[in-house]
N, C-alpha and C. Protein backbone atom coordinates (compact mmCIF):
# COMPACT_ATOMS: atom_id res chain seq x y z
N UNK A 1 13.33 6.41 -11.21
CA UNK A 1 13.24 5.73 -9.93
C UNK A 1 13.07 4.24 -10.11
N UNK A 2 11.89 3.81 -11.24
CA UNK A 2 11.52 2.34 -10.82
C UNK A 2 13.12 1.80 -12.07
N UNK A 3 13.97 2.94 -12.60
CA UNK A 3 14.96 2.01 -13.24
C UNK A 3 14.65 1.27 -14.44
N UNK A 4 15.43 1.41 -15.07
CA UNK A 4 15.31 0.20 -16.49
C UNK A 4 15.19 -1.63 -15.89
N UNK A 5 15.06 -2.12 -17.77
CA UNK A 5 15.21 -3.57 -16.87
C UNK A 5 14.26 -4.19 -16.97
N UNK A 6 13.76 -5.39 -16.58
CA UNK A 6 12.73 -6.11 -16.01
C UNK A 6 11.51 -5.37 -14.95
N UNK A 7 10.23 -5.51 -15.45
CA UNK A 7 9.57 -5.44 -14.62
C UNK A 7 8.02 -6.55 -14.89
N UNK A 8 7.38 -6.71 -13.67
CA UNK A 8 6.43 -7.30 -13.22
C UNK A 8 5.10 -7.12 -13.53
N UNK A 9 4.29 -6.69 -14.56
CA UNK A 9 2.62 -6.43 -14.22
C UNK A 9 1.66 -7.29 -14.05
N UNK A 10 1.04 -6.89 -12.91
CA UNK A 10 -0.30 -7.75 -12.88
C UNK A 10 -0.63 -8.56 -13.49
N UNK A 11 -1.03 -9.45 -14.34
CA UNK A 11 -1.75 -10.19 -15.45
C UNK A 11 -3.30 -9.30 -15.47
N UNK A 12 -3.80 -9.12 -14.25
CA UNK A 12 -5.41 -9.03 -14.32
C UNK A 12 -5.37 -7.29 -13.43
N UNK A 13 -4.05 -6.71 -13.72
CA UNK A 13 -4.39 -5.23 -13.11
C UNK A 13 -5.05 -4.41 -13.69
N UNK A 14 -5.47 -4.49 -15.07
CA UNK A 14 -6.39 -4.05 -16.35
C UNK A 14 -7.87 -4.08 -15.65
N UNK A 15 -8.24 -5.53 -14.99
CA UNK A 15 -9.27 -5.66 -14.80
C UNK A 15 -10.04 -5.35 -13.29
N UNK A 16 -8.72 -4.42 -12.28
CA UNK A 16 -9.04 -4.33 -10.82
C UNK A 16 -9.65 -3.21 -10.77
N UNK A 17 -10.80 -3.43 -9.65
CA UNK A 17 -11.36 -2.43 -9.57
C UNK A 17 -11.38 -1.97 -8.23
N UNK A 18 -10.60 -0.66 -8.06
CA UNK A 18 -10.34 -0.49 -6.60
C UNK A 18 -11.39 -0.27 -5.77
N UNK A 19 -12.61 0.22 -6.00
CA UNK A 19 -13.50 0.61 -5.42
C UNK A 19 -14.19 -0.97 -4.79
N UNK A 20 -14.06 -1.94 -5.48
CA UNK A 20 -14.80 -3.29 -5.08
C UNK A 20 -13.64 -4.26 -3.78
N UNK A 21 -14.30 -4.63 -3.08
CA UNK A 21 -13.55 -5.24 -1.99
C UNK A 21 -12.82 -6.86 -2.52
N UNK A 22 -13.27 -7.04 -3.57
CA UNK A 22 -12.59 -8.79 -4.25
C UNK A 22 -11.19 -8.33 -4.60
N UNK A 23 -11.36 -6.93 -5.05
CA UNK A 23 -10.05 -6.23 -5.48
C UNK A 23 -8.54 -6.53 -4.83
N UNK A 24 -9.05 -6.55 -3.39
CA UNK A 24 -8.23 -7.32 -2.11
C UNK A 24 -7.83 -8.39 -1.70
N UNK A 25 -6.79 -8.52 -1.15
CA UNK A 25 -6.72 -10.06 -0.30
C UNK A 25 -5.83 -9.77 1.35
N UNK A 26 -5.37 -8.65 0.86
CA UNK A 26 -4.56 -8.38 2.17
C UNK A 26 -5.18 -7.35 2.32
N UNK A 27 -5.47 -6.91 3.88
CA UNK A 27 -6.26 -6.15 4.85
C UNK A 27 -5.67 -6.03 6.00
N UNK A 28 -5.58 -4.26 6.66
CA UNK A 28 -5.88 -3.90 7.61
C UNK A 28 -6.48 -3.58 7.82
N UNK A 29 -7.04 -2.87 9.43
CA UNK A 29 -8.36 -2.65 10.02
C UNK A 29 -7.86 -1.60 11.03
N UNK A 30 -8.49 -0.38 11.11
CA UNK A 30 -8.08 0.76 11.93
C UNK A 30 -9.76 1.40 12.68
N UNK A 31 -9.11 1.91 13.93
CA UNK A 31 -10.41 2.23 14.45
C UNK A 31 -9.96 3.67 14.56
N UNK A 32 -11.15 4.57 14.05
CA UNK A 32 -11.53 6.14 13.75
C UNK A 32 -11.56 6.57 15.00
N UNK A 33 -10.57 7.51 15.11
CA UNK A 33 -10.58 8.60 16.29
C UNK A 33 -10.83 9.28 16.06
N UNK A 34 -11.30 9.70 17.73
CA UNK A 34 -12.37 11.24 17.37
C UNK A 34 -11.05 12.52 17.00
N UNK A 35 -10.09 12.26 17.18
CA UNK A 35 -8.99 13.51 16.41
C UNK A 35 -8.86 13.56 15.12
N UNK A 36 -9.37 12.40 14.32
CA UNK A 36 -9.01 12.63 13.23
C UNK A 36 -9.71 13.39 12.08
N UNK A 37 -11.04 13.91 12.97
CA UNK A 37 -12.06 14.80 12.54
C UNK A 37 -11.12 16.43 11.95
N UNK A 38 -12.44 16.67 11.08
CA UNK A 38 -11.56 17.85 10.60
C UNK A 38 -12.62 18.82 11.66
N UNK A 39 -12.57 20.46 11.33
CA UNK A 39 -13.58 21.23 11.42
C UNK A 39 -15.18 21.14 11.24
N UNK A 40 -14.64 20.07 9.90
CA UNK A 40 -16.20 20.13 9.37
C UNK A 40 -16.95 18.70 9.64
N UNK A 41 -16.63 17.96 10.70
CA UNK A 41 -17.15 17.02 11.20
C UNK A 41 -16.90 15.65 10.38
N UNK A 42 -15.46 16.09 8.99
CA UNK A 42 -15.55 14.30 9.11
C UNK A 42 -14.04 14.10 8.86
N UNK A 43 -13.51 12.93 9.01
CA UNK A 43 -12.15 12.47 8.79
C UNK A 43 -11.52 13.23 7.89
N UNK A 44 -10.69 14.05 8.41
CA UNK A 44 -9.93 15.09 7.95
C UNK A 44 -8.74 14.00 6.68
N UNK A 45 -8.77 15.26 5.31
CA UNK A 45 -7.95 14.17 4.45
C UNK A 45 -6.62 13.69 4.38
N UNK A 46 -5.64 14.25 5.21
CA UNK A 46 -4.44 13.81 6.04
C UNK A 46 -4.20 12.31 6.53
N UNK A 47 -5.30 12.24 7.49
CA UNK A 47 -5.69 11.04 7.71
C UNK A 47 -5.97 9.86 6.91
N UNK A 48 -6.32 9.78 5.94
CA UNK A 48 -6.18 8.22 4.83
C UNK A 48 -5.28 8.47 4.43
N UNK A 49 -3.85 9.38 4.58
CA UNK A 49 -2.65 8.72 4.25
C UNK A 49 -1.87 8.11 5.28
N UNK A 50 -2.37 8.11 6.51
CA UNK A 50 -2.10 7.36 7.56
C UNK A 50 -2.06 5.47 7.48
N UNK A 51 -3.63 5.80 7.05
CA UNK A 51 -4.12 4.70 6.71
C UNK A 51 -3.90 3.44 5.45
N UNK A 52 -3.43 4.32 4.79
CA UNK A 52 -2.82 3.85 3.90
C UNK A 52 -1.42 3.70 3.38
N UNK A 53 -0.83 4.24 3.92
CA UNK A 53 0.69 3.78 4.68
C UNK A 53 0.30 2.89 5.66
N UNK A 54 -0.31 2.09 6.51
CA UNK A 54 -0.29 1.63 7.54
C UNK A 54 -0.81 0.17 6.73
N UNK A 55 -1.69 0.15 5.74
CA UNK A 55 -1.93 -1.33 4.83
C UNK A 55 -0.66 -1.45 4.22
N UNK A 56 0.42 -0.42 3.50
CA UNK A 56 1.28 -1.10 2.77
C UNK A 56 2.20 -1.34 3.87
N UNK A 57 2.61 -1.03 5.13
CA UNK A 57 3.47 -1.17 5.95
C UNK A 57 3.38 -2.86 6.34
N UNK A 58 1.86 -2.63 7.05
CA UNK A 58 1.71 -4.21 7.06
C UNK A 58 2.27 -5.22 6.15
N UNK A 59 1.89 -4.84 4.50
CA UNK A 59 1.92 -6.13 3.63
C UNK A 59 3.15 -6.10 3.55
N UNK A 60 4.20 -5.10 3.95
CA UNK A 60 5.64 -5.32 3.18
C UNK A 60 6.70 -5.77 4.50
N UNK A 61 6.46 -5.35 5.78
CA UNK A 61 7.28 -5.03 6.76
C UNK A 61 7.45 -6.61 7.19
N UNK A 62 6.43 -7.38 6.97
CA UNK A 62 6.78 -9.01 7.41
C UNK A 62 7.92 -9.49 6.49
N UNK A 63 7.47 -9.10 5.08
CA UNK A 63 8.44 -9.72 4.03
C UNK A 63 10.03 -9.01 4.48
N UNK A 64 10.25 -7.87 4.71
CA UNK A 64 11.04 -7.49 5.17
C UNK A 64 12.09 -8.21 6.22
N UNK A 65 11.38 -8.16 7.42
CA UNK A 65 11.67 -8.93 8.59
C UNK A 65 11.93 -10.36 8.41
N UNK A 66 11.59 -11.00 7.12
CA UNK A 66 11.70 -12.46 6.54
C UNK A 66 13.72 -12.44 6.31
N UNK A 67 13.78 -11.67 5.88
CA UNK A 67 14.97 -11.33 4.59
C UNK A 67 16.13 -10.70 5.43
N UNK A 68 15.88 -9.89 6.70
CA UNK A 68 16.64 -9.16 7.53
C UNK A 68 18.24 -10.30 7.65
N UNK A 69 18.36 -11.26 7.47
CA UNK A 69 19.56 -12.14 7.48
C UNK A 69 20.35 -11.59 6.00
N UNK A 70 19.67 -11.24 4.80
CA UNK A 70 20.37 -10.84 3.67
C UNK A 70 20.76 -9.52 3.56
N UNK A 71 20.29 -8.55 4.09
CA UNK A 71 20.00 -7.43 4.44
C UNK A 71 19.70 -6.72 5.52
N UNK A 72 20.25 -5.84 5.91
CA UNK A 72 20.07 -5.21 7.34
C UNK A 72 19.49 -3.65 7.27
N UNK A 73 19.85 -3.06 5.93
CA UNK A 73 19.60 -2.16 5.53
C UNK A 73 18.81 -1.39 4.67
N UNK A 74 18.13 -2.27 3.85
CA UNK A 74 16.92 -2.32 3.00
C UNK A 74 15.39 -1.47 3.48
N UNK A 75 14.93 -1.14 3.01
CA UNK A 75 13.70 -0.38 3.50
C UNK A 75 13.14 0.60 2.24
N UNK A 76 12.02 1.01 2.01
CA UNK A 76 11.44 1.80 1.42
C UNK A 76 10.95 3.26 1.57
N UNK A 77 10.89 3.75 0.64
CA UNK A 77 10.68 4.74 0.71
C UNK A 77 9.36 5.22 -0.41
N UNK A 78 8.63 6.22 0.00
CA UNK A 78 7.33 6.83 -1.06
C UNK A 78 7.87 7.51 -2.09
N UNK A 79 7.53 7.69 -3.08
CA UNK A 79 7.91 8.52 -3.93
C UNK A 79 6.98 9.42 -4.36
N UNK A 80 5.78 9.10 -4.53
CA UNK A 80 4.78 9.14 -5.26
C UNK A 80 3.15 8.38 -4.52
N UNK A 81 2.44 9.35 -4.43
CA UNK A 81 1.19 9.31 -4.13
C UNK A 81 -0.04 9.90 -4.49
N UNK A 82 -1.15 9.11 -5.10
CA UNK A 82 -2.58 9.87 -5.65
C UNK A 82 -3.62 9.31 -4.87
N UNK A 83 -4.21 9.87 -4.79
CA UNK A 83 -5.63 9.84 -3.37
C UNK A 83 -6.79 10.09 -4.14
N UNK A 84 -7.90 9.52 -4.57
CA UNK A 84 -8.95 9.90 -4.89
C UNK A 84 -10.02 9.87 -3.77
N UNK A 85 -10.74 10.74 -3.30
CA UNK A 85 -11.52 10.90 -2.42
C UNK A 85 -13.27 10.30 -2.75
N UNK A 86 -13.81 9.63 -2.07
CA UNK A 86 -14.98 8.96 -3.05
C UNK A 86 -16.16 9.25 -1.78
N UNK A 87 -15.99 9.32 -0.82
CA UNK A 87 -17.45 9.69 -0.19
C UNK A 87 -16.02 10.10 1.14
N UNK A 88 -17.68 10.95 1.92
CA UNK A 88 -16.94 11.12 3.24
C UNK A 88 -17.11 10.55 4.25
N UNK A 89 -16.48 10.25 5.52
CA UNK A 89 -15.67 9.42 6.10
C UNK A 89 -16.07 9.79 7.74
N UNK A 90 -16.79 9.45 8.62
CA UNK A 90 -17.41 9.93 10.01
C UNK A 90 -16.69 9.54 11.28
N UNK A 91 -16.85 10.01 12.02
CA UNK A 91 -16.39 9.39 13.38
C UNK A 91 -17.88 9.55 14.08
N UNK A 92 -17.94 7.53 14.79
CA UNK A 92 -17.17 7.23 15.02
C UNK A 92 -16.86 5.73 14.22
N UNK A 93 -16.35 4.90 13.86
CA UNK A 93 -16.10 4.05 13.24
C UNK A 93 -15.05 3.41 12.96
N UNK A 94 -15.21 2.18 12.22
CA UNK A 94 -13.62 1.97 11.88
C UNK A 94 -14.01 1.54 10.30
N UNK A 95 -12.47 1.40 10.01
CA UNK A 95 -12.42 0.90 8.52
C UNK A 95 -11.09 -0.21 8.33
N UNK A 96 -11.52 -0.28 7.21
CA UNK A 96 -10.50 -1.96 6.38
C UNK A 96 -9.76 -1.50 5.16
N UNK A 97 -8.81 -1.31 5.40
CA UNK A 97 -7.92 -1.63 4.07
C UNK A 97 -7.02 -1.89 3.60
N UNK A 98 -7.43 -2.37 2.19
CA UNK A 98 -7.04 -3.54 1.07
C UNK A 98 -6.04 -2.87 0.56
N UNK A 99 -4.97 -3.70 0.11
CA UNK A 99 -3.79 -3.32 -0.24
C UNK A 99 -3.66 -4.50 -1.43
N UNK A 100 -2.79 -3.91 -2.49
CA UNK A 100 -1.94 -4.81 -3.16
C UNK A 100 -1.06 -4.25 -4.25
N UNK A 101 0.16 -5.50 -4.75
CA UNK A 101 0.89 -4.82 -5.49
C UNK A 101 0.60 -4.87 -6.96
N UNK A 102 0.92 -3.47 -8.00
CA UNK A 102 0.00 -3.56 -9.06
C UNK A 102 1.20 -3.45 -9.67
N UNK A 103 2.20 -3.48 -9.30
CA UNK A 103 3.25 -3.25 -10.27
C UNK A 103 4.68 -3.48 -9.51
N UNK A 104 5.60 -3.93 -9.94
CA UNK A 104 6.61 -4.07 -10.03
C UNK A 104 7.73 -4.10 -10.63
N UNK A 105 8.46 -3.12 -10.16
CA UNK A 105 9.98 -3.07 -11.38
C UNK A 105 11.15 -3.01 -10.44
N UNK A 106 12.47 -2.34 -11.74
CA UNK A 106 13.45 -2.98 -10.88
C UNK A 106 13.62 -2.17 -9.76
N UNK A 107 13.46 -1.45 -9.33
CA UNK A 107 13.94 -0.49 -7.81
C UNK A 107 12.48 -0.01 -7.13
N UNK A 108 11.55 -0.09 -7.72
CA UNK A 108 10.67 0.15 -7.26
C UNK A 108 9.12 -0.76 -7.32
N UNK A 109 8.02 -0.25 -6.55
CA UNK A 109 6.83 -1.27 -6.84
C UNK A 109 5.59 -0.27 -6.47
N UNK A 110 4.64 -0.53 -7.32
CA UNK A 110 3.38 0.57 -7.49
C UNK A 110 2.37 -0.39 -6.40
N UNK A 111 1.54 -0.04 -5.00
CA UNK A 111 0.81 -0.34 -4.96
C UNK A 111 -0.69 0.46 -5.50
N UNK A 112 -1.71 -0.34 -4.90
CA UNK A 112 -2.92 -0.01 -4.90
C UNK A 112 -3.77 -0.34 -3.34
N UNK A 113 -4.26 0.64 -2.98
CA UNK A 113 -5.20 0.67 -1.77
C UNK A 113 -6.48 1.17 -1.83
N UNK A 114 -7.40 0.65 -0.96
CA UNK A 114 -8.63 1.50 -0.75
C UNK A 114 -9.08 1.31 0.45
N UNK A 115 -9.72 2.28 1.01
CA UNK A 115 -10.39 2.01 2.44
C UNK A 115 -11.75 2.03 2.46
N UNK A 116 -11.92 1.40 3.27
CA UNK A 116 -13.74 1.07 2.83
C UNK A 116 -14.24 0.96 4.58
N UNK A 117 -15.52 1.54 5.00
CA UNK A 117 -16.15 1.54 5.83
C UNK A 117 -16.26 -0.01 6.42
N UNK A 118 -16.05 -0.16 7.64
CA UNK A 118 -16.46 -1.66 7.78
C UNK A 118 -17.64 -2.09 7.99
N UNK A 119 -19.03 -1.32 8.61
CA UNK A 119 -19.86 -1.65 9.48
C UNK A 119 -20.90 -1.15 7.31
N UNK A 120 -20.41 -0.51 6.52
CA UNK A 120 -21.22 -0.77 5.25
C UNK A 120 -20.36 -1.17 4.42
N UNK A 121 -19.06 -1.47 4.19
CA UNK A 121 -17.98 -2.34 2.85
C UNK A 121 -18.77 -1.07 1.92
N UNK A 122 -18.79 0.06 2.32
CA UNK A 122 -18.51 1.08 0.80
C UNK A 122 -17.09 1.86 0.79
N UNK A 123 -16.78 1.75 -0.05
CA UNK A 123 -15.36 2.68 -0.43
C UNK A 123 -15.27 3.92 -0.24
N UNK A 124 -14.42 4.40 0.18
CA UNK A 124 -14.16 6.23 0.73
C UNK A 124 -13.50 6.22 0.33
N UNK A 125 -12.35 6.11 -0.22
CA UNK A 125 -10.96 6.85 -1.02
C UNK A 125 -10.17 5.50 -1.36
N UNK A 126 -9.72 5.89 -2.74
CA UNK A 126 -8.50 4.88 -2.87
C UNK A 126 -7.18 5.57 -3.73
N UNK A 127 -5.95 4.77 -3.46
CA UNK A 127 -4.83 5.13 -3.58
C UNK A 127 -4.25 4.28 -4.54
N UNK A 128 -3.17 5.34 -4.81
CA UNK A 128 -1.84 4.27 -5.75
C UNK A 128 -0.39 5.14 -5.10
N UNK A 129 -0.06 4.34 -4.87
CA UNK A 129 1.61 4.84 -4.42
C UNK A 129 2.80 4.12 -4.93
N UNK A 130 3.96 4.72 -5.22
CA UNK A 130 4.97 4.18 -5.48
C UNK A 130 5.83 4.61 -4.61
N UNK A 131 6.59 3.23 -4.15
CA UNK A 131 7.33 3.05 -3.01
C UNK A 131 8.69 2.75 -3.49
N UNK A 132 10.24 2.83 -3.47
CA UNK A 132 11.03 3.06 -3.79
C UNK A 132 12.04 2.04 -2.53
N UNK A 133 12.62 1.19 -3.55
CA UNK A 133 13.91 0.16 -2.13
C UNK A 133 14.76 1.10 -2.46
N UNK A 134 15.32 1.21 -0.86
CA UNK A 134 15.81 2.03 -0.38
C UNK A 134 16.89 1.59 0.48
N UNK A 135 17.93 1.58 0.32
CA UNK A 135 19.20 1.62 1.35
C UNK A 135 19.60 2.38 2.26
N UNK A 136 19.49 1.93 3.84
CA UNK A 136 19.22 3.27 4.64
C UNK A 136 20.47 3.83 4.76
N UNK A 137 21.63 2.67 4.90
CA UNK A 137 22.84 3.08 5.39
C UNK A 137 23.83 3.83 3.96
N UNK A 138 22.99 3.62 2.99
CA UNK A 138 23.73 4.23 1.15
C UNK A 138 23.38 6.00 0.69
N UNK A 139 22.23 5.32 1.79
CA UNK A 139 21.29 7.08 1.14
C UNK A 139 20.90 7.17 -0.43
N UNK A 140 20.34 5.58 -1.13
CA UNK A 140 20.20 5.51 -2.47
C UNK A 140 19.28 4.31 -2.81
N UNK A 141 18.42 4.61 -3.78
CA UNK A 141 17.90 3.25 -4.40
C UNK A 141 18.29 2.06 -4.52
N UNK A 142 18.12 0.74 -4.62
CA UNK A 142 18.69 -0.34 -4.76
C UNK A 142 17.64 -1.32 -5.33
N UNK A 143 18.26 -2.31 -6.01
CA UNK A 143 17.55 -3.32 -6.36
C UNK A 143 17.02 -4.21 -4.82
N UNK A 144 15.70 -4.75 -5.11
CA UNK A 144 15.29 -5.62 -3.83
C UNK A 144 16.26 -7.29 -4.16
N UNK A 145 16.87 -7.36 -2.75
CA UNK A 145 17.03 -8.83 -2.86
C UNK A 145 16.10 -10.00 -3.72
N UNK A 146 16.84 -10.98 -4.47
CA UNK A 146 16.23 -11.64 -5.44
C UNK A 146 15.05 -12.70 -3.97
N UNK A 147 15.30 -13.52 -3.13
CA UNK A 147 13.95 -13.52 -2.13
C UNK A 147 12.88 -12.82 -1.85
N UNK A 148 12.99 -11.24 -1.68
CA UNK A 148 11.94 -10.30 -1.43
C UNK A 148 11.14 -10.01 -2.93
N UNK A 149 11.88 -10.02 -3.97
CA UNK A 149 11.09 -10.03 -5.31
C UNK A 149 10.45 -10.91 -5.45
N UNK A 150 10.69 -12.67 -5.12
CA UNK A 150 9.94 -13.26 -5.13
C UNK A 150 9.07 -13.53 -4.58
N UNK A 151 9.33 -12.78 -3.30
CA UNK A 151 7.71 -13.02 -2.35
C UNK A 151 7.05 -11.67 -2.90
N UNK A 152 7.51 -10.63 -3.30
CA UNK A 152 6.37 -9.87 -4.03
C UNK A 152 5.52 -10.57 -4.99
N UNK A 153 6.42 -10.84 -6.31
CA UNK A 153 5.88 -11.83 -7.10
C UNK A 153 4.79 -12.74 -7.19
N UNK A 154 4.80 -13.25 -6.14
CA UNK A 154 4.21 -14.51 -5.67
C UNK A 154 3.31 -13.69 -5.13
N UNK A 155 3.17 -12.99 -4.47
CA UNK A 155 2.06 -12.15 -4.46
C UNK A 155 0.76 -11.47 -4.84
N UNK A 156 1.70 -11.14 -6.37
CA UNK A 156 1.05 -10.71 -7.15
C UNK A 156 -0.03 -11.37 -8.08
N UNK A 157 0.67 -13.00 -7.91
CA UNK A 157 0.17 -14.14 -8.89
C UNK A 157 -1.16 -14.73 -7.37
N UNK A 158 -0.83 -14.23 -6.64
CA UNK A 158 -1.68 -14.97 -5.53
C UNK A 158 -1.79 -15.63 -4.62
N UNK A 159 0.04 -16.04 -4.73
CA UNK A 159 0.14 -17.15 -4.13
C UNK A 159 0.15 -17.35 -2.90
């Protein structure tokens, strides 16, 4: 999937620690509905993949919408997803989460997420997903436009 070739790592992804909020720089913020309860009275685990599709949507869908003049057809797709579950998760409340990219290659890019309580900044679950460019109108992988790599890039370095 992520293809031969060139790829991108972190400089300091060795040293991230998903569970800590510095880990972050880009953030969403979602408020806990009372549906998203399970049986057993807490945020059913379905639900932080909501949430976490909804931080990488954010960080990528602007860059996207930047580029829509080079591309009309471009978009991503998941491939791959791991969820570690770290405490449990109540209604009613909301939470924040941190997104970023930990990797990059040629057709594809690994993030990292975690969601963290807002009203205590402790961590409840964090993620790694690999997301896959995607050609909607090809029905196939593709390299990202050389602009959208660089605003990943640049990303990644901080910028």
């Amino acid at each position: 999937m992520g293809g031969s070739g060139s790829a991108m790592d972190e400089s300091n992804s060795s040293q991230l620690n998903p569970r800590d909020r510095a880990s972050f720089k880009i953030w969403t913020s979602h408020t806990i509905r009372y549906n998203d309860q399970d049986p057993l009275g807490h945020v059913n685990n379905a639900v932080y993949s909501t949430f976490f599709e909804a931080g990488r949507t954010a960080f990528i869908k602007p860059m996207l919408d930047e580029i829509t003049d080079e591309t009309t057809t471009l978009d991503f797709v998941l491939a791959r997803i791991t969820i570690d579950f770290v405490q449990e998760l109540g209604y009613p409340g909301s939470v924040d989460v941190g997104t970023r990219v930990l990797r990059l290659g040629t057709k594809s890019m690994t993030f990292s997420n975690a969601v963290f309580k807002s009203d205590t900044n402790e961590c409840v679950a964090i993620c790694d997903a690999v997301l896959v460019f995607f050609d909607i109108a090809k029905r196939h992988s593709v390299e990202p436009p050389p602009r959208l790599r660089a605003m990943l890039e640049a990303s990644m370095r901080g910028d």
